[in-house]
N, C-alpha and C. Protein backbone atom coordinates (compact mmCIF):
# COMPACT_ATOMS: atom_id res chain seq x y z
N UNK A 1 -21.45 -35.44 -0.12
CA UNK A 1 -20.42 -35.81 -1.07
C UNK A 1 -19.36 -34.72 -1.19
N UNK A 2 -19.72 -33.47 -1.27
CA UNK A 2 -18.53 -33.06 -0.86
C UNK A 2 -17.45 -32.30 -0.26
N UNK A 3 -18.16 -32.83 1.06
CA UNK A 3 -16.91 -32.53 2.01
C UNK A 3 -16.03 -33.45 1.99
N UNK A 4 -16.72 -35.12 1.05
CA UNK A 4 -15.75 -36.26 0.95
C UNK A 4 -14.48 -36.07 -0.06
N UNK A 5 -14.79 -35.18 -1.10
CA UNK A 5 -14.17 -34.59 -2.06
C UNK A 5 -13.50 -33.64 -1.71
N UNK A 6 -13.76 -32.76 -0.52
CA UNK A 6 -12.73 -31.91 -0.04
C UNK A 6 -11.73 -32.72 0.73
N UNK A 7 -12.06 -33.29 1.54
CA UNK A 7 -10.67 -34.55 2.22
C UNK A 7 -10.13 -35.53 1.47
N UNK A 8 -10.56 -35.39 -0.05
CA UNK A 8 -9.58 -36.32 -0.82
C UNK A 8 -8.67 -35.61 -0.84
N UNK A 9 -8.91 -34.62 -1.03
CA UNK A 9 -7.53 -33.82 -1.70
C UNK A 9 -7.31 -33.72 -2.90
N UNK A 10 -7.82 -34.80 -4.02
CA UNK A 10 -7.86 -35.07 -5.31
C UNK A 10 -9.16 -34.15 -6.01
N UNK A 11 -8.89 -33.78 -7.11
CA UNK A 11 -10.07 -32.87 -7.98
C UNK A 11 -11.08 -33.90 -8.34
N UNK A 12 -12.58 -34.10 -8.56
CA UNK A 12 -13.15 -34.87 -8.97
C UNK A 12 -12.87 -34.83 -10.43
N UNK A 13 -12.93 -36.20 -10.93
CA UNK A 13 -12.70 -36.67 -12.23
C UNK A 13 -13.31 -35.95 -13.38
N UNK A 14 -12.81 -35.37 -14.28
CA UNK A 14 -13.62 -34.78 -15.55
C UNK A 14 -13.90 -35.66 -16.55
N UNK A 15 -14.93 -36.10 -16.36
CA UNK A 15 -15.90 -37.29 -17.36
C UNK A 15 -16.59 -36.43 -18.64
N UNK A 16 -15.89 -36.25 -19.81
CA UNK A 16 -16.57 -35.55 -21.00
C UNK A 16 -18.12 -35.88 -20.86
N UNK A 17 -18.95 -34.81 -21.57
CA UNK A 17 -20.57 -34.71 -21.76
C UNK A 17 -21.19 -35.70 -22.45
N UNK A 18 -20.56 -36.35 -23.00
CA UNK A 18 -21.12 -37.58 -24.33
C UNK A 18 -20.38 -38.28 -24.06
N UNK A 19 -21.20 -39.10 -24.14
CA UNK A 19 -21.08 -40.86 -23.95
C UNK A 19 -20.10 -41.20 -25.26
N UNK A 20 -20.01 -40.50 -26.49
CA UNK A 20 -19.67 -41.49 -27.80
C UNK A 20 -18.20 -41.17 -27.42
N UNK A 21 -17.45 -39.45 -26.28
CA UNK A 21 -16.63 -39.03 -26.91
C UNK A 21 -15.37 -40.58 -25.46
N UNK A 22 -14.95 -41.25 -26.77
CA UNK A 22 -14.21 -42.30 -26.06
C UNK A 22 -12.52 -42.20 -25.83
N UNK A 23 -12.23 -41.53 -26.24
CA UNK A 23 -11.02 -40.26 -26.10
C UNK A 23 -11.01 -39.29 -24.85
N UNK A 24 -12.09 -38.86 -24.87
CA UNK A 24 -12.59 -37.98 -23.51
C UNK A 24 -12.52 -39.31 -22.20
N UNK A 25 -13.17 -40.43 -22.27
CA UNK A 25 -12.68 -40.99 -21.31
C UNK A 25 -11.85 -41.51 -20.75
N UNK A 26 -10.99 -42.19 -21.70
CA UNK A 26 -9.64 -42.66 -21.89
C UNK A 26 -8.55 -41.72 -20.80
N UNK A 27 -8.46 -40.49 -21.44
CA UNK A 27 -8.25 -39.30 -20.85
C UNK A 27 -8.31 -39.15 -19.05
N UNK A 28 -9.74 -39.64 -19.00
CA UNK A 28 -10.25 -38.86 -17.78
C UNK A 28 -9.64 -40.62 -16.66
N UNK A 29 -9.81 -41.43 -17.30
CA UNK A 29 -9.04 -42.50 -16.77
C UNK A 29 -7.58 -42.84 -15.90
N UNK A 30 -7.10 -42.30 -17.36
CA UNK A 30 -5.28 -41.96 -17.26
C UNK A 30 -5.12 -40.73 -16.07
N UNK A 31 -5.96 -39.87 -16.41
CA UNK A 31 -5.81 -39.32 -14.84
C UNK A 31 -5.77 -39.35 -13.52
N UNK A 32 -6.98 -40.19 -13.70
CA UNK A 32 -7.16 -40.95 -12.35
C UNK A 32 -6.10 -41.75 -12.04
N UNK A 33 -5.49 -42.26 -12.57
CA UNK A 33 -4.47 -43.45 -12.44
C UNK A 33 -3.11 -43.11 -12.11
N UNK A 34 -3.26 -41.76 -12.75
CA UNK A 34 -2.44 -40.99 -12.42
C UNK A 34 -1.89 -40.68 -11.03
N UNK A 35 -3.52 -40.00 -10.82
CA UNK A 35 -3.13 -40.25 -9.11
C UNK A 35 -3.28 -40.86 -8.49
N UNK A 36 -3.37 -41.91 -8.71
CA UNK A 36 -3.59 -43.30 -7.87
C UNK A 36 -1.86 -43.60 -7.66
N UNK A 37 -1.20 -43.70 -8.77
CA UNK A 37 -0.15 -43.83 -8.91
C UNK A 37 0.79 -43.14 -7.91
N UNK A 38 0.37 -41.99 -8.09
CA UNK A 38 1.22 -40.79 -7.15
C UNK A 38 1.03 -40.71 -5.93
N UNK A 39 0.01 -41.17 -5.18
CA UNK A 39 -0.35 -41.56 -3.81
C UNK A 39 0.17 -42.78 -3.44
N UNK A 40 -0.09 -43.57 -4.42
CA UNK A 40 0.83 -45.10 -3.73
C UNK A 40 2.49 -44.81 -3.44
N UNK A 41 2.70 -44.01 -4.33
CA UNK A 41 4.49 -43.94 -4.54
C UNK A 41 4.53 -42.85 -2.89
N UNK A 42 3.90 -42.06 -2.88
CA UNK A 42 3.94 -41.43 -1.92
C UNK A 42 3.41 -42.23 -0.50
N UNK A 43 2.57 -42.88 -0.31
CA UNK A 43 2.72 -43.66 0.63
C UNK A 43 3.78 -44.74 0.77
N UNK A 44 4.30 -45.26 0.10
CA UNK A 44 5.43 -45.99 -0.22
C UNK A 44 6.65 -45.58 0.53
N UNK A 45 6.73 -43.96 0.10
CA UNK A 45 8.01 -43.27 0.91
C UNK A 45 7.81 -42.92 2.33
N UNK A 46 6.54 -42.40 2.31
CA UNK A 46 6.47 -42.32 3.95
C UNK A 46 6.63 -43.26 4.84
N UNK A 47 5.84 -44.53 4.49
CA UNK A 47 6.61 -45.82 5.37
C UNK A 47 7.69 -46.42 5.50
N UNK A 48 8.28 -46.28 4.24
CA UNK A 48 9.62 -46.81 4.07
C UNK A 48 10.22 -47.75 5.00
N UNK A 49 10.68 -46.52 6.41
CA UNK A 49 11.56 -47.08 7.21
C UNK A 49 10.44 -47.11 8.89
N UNK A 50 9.28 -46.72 8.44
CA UNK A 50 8.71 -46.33 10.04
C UNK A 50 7.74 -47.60 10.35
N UNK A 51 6.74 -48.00 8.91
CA UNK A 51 5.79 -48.64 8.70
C UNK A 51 6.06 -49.94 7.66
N UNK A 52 6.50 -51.28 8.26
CA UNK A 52 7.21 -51.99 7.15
C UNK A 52 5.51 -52.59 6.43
N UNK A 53 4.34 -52.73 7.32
CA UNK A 53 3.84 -52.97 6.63
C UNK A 53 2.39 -52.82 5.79
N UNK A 54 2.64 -51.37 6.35
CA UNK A 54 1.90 -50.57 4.94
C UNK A 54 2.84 -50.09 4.12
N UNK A 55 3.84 -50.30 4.06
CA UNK A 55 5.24 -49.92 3.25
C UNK A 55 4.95 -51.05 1.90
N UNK A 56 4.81 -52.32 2.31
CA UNK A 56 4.59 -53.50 1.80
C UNK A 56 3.68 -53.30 0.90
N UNK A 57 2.63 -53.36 1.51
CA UNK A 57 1.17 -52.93 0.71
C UNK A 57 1.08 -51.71 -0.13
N UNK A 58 1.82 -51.04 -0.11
CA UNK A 58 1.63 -50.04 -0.98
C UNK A 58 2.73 -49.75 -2.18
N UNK A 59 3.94 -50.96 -2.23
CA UNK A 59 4.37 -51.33 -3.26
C UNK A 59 3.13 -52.34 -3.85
N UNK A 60 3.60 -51.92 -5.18
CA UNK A 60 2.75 -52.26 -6.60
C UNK A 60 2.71 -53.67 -6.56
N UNK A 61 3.28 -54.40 -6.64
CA UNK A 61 3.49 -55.47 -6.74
C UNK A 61 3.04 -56.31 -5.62
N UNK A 62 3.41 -55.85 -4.47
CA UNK A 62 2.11 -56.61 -3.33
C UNK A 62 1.12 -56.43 -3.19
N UNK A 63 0.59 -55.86 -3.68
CA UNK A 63 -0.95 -55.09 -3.93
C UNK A 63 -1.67 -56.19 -5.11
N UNK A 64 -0.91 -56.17 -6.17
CA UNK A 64 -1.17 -56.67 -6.76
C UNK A 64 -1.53 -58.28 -6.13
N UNK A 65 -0.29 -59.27 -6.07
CA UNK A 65 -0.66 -60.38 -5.41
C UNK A 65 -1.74 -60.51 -4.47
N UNK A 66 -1.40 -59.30 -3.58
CA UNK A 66 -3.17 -59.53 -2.42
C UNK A 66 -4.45 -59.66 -3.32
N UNK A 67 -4.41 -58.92 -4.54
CA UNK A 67 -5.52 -58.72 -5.31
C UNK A 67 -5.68 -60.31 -6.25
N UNK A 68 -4.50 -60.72 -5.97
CA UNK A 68 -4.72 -61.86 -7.00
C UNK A 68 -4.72 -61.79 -8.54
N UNK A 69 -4.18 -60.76 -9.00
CA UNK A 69 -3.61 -60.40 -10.38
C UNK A 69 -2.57 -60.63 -11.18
């Protein structure tokens, strides 16, 4: 596991110690999403003009439809 965590590139998620603290997860969520966010936008630009269609797929909105959302 992690050398899989070293080729993310991403920090593993900080999940607070207690289950009750629901703020702490919220938190640790929005992060994640965070970079989820920031990788799509960034794959987004790299294809732009090279890759039309992982360019496609990695706007929000087609992603979405593939997902059926």
């Amino acid at each position: 596991m992690s050398q899989l965590v070293a080729r993310a590139g991403v920090k593993p998620p900080a999940f607070p110690q207690s289950n009750a603290d629901l703020a702490g997860f919220i938190k640790a969520f929005l992060d994640l999403e965070r970079v989820a966010i920031t990788m799509h936008h960034s794959l987004a630009e790299k294809t732009r003009h090279t890759d039309v269609v992982t360019h496609e797929v990695a706007e929000e909105d087609e992603l979405e439809t593939l997902l059926g959302e």
